[in-house]
C-alpha atoms as a PDB file:
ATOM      1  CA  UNK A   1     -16.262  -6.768  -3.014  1.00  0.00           C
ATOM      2  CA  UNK A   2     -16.712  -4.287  -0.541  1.00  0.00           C
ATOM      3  CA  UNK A   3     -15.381  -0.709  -0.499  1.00  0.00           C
ATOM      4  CA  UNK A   4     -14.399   2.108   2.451  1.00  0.00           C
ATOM      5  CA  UNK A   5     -13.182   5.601   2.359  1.00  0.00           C
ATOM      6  CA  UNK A   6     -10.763   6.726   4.868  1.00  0.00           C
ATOM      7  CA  UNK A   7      -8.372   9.191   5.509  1.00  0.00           C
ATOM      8  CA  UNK A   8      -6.221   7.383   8.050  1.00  0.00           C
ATOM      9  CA  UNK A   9      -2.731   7.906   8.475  1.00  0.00           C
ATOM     10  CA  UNK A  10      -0.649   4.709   8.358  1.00  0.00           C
ATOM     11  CA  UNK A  11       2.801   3.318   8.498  1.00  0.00           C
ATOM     12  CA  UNK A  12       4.466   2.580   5.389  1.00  0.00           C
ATOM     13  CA  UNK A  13       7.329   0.425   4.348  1.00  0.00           C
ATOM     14  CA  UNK A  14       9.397   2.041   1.579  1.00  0.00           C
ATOM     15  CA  UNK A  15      12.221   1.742  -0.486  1.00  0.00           C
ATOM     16  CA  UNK A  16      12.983   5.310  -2.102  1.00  0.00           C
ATOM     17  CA  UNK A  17      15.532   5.670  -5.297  1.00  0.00           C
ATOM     18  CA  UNK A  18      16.043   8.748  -6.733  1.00  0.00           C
ATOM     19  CA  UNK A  19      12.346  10.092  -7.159  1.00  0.00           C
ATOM     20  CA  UNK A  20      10.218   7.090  -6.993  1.00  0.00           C
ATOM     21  CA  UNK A  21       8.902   5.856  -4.172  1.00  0.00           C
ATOM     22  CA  UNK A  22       8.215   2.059  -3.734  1.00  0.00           C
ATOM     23  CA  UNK A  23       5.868   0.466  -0.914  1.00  0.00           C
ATOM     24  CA  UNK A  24       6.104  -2.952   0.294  1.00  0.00           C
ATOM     25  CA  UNK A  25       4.323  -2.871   3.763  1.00  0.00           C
ATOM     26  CA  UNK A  26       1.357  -1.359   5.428  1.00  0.00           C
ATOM     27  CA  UNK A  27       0.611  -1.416   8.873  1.00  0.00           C
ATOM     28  CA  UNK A  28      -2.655   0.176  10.012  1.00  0.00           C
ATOM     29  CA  UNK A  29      -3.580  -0.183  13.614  1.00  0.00           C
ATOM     30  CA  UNK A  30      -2.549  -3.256  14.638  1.00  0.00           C
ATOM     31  CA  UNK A  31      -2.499  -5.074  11.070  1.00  0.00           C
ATOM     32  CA  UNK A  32       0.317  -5.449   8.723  1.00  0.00           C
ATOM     33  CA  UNK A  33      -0.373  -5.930   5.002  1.00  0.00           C
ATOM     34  CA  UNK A  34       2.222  -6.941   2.520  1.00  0.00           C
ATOM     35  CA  UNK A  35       2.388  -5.089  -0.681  1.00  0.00           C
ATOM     36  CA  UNK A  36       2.540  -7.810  -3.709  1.00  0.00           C
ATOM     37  CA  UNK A  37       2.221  -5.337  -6.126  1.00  0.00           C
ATOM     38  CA  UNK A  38       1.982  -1.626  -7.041  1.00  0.00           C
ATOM     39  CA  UNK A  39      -0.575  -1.574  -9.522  1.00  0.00           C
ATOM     40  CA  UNK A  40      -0.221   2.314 -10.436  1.00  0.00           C
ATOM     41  CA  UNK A  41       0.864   5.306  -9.503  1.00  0.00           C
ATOM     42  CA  UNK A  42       0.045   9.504  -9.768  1.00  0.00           C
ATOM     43  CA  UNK A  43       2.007  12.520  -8.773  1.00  0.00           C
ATOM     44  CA  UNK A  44       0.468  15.760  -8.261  1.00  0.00           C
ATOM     45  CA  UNK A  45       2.254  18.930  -7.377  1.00  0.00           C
ATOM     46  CA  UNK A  46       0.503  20.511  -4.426  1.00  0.00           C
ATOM     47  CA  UNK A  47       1.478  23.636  -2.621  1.00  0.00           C
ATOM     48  CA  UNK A  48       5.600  23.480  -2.564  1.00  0.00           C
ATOM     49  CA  UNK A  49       5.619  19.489  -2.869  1.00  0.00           C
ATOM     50  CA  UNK A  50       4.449  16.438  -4.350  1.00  0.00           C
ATOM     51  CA  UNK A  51       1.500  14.360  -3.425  1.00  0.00           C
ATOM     52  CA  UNK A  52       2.028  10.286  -4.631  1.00  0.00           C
ATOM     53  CA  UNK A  53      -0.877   8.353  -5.074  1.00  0.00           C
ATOM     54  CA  UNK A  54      -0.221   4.908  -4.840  1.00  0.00           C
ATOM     55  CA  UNK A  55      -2.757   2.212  -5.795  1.00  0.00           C
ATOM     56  CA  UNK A  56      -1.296  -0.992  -4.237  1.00  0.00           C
ATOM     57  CA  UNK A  57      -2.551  -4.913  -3.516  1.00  0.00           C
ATOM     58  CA  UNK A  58      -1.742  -7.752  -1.470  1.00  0.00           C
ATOM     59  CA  UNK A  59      -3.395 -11.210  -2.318  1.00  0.00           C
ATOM     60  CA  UNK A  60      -7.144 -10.456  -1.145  1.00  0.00           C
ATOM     61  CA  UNK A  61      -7.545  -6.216  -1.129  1.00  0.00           C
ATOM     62  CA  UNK A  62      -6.786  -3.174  -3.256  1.00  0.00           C
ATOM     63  CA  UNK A  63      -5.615  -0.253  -1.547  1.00  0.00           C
ATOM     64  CA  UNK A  64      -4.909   3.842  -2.446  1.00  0.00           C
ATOM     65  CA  UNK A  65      -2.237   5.300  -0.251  1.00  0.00           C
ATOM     66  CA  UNK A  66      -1.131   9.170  -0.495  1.00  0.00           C
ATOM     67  CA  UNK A  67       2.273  10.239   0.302  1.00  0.00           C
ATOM     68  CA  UNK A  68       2.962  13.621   1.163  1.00  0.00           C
ATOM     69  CA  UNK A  69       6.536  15.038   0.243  1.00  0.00           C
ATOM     70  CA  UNK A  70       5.598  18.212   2.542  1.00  0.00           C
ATOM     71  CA  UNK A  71       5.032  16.541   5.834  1.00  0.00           C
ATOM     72  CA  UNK A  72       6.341  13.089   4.735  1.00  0.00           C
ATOM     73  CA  UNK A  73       3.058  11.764   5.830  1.00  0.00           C
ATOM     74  CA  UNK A  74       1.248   8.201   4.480  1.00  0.00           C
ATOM     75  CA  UNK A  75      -2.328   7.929   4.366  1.00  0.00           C
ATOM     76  CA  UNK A  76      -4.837   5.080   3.908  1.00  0.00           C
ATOM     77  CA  UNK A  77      -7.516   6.967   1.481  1.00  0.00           C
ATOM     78  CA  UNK A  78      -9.220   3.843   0.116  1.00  0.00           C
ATOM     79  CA  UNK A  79      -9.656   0.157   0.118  1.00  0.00           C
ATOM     80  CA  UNK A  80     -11.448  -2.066  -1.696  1.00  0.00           C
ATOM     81  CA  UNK A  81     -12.064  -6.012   0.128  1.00  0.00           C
ATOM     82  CA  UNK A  82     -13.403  -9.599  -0.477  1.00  0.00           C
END
């Protein structure tokens, strides 16, 4: 299993309730992922907002996305492949 550190920003398919966020898609560049599960999730207050941390999968990687309530901006900050 390989593993990459980024810091890319990415589009994210969400469904939002209340205060918890839910990701089902990922698209970064020109690739789309499918989110089959969330497999945890952090909040951290910084600044005025909340950051969310989202460790997600699809059926052959593991990614960590970061969700910024300030700017409303998704970010690709890990991922871990076959």
């Amino acid at each position: 299993m390989t593993h990459q550190k980024y810091n890319d920003p990415v589009d994210v398919l969400a469904s939002f309730c209340g205060t918890k966020a839910v990701p089902h898609a990922i698209k970064w560049g020109k690739r789309r992922y499918n989110v089959d599960k969330v497999n945890l999730v952090h909040v951290a207050q910084e600044g005025r907002g909340k950051v969310f941390y989202f460790s997600v999968s699809d059926k052959l990687n593991f990614f960590k996305l970061r969700f910024d309530t300030n700017n409303l901006e998704w970010r690709l900050l890990e991922l871990y492949s076959e």
